[in-house]
C-alpha atoms as a PDB file:
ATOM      1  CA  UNK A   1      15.627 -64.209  40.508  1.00  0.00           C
ATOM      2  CA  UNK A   2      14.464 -60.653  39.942  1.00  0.00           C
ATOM      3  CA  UNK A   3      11.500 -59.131  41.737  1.00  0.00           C
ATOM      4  CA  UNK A   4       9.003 -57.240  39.911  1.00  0.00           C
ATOM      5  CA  UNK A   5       7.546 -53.912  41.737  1.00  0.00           C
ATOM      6  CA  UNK A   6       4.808 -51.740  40.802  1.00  0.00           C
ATOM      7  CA  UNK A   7       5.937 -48.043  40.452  1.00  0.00           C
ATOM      8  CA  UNK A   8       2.993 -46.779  41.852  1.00  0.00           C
ATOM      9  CA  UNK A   9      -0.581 -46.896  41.390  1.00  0.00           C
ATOM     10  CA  UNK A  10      -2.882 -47.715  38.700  1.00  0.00           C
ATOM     11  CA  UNK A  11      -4.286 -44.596  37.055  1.00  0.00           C
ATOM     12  CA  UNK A  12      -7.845 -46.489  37.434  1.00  0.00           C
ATOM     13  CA  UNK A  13      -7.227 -46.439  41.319  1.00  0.00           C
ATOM     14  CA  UNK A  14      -5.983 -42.797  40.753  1.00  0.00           C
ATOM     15  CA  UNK A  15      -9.170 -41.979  38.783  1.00  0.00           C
ATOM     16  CA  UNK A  16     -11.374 -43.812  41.587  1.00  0.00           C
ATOM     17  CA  UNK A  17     -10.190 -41.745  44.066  1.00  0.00           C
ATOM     18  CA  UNK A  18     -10.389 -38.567  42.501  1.00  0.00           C
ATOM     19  CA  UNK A  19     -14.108 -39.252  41.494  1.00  0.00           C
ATOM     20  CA  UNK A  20     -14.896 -40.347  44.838  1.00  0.00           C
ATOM     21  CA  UNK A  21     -13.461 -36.589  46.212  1.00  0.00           C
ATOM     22  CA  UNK A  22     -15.931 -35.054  43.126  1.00  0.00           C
ATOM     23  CA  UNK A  23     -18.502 -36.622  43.177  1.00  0.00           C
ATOM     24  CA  UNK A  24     -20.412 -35.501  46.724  1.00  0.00           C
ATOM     25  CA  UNK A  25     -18.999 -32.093  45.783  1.00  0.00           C
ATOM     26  CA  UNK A  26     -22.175 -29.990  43.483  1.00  0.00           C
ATOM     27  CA  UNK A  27     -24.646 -31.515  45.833  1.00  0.00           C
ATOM     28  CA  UNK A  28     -22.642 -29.805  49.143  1.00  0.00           C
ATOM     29  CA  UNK A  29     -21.721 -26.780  47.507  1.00  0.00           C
ATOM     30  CA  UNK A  30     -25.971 -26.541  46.893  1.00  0.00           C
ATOM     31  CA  UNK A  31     -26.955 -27.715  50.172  1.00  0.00           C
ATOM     32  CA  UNK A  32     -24.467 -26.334  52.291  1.00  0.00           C
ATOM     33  CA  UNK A  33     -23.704 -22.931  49.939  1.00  0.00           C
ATOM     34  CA  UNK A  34     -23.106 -20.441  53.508  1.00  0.00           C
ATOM     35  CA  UNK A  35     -24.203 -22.663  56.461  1.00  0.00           C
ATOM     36  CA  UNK A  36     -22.653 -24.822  59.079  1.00  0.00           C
ATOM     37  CA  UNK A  37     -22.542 -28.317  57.243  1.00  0.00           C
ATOM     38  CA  UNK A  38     -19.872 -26.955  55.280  1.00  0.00           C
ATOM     39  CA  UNK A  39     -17.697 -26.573  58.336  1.00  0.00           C
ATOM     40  CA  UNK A  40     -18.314 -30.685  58.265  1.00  0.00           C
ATOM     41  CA  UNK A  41     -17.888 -31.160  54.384  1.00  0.00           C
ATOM     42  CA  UNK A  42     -14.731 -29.772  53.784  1.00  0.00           C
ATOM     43  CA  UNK A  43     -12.958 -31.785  56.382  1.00  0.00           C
ATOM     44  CA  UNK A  44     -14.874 -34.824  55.156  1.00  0.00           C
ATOM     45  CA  UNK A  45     -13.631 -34.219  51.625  1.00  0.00           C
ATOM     46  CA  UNK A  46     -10.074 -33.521  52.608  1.00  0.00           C
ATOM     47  CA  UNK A  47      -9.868 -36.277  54.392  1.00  0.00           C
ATOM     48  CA  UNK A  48     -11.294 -38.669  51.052  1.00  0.00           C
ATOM     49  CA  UNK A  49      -8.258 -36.756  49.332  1.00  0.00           C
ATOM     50  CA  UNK A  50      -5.699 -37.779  50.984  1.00  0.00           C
ATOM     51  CA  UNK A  51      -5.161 -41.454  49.166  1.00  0.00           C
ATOM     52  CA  UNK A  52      -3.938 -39.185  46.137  1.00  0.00           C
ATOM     53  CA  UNK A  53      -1.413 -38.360  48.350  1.00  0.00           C
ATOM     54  CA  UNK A  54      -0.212 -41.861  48.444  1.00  0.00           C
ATOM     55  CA  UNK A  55       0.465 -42.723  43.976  1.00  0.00           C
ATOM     56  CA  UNK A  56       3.603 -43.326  44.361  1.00  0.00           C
ATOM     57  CA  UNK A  57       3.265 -45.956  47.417  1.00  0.00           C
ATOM     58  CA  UNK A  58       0.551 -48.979  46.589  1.00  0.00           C
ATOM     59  CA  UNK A  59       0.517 -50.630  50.234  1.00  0.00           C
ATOM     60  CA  UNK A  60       0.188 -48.115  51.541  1.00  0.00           C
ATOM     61  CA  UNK A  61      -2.711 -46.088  49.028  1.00  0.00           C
ATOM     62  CA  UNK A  62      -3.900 -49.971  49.680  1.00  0.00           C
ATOM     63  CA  UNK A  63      -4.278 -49.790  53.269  1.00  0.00           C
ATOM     64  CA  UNK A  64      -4.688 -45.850  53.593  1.00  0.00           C
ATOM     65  CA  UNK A  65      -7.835 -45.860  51.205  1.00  0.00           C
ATOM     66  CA  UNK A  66      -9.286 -48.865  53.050  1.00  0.00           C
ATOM     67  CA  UNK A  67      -9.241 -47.524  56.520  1.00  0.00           C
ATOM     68  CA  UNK A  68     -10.800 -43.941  55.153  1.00  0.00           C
ATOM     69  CA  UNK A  69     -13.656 -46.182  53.236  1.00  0.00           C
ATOM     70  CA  UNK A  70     -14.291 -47.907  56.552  1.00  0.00           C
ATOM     71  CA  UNK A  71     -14.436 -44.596  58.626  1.00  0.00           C
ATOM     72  CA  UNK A  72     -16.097 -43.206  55.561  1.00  0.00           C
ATOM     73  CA  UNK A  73     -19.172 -45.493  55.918  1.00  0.00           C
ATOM     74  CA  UNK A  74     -19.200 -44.936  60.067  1.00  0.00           C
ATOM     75  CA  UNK A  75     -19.099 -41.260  59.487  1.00  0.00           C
ATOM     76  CA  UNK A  76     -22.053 -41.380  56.395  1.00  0.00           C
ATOM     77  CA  UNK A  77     -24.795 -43.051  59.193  1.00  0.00           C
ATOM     78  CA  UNK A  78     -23.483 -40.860  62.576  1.00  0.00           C
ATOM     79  CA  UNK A  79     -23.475 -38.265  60.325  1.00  0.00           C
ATOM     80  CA  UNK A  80     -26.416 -38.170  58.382  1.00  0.00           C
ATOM     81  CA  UNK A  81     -28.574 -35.388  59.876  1.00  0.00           C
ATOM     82  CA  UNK A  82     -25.810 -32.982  59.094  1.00  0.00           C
ATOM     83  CA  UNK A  83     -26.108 -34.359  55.328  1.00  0.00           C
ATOM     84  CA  UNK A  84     -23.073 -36.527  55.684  1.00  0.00           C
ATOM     85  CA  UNK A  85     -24.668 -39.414  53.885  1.00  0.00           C
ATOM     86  CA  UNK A  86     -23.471 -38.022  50.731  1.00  0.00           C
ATOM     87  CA  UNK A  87     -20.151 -39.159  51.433  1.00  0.00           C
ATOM     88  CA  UNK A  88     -21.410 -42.754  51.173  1.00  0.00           C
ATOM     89  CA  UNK A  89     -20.841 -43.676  47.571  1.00  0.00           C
ATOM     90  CA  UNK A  90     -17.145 -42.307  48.263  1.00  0.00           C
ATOM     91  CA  UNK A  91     -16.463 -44.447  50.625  1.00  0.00           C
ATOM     92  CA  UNK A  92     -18.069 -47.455  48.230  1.00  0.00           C
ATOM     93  CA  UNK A  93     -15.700 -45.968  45.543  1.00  0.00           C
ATOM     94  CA  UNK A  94     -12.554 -45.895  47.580  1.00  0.00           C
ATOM     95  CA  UNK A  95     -12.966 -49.397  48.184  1.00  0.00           C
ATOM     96  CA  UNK A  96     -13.553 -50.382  44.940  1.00  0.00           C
ATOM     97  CA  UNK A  97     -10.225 -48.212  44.423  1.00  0.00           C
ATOM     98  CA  UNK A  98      -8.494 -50.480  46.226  1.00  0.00           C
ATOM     99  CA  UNK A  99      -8.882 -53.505  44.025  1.00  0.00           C
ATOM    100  CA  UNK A 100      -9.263 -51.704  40.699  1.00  0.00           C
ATOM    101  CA  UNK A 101      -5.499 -52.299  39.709  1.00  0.00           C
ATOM    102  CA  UNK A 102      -5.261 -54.703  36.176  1.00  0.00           C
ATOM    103  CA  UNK A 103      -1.858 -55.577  36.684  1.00  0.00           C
ATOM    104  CA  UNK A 104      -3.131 -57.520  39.364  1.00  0.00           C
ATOM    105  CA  UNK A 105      -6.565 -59.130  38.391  1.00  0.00           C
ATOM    106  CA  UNK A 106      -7.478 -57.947  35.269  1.00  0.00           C
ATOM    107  CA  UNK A 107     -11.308 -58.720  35.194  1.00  0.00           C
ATOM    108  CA  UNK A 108     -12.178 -57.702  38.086  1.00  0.00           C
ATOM    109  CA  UNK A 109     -10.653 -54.412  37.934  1.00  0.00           C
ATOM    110  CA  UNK A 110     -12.108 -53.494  34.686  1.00  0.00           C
ATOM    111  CA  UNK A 111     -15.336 -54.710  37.171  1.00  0.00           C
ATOM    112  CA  UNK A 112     -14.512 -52.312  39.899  1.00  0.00           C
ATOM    113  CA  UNK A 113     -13.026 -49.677  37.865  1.00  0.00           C
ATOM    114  CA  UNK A 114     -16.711 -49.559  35.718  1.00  0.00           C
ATOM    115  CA  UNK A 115     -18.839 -50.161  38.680  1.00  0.00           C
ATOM    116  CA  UNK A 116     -17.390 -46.755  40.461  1.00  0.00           C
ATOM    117  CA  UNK A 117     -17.574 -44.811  37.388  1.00  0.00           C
ATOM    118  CA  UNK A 118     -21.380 -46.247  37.043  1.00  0.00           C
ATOM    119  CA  UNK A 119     -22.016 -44.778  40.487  1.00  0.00           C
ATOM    120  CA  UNK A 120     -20.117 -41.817  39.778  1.00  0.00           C
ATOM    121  CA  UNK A 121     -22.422 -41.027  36.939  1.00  0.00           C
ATOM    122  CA  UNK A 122     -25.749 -42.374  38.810  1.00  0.00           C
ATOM    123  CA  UNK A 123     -25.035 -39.659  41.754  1.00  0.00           C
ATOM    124  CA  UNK A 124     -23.748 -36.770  39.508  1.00  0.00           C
ATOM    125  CA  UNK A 125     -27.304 -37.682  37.053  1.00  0.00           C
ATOM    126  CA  UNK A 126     -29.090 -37.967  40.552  1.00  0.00           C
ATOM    127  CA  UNK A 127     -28.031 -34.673  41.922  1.00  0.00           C
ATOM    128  CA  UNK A 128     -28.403 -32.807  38.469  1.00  0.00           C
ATOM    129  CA  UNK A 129     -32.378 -33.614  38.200  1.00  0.00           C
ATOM    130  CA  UNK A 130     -32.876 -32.508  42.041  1.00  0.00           C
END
């Protein structure tokens, strides 16, 4: 009886991630180009980052990218007159990281893996025609 193991993550949950750390980033380098909301962003963003940190160990990117999704979302609405909400469709795409692995379900990563690029594109569109 042999056990199989991943060797790390999926390059879609890889790709999630990193698009969730890119995405809020044009709009806060406009809006917060010299003021004190930066002092705010570039914490927030570090701390999205750190699930690419974690490739090499899936329960743990798993359970990692989870947790910063959930703070993610409290931090978007406390956060929000500072211009935090921007940081909301990371936290949707770091949980759609999570499940976004084919060797697992196939169909319903392709799902997750196309519905965070969708948003992706829908915020990056969004923030080029403001």
């Amino acid at each position: 009886m042999q056990a199989t193991t991943r060797a790390g993550i999926h390059p879609w949950q890889f790709g999630l991630v990193l698009s969730a750390v890119l995405t809020p980033l044009p709009v806060l380098t406009v809006w917060f180009a010299g003021s004190v909301g930066l002092t705010l962003a570039i914490p927030t963003t570090a701390l999205v980052s750190v699930p690419l940190f974690l490739h090499a160990r899936p329960s743990a990117f798993v359970y990692v990218t989870g947790s910063i999704a959930a703070l993610l979302v409290l931090w978007s609405f406390v956060g929000a007159m500072a211009g935090m909400f921007l940081f909301f469709p990371s936290a949707l795409q770091l949980l759609l990281a999570t499940g976004a692995d084919p060797r697992e379900r196939r169909t319903a990563a392709k799902i997750m893996a196309g519905a965070g690029l969708l948003l992706s594109a829908v915020v990056m569109a969004q923030s080029l025609r403001s």
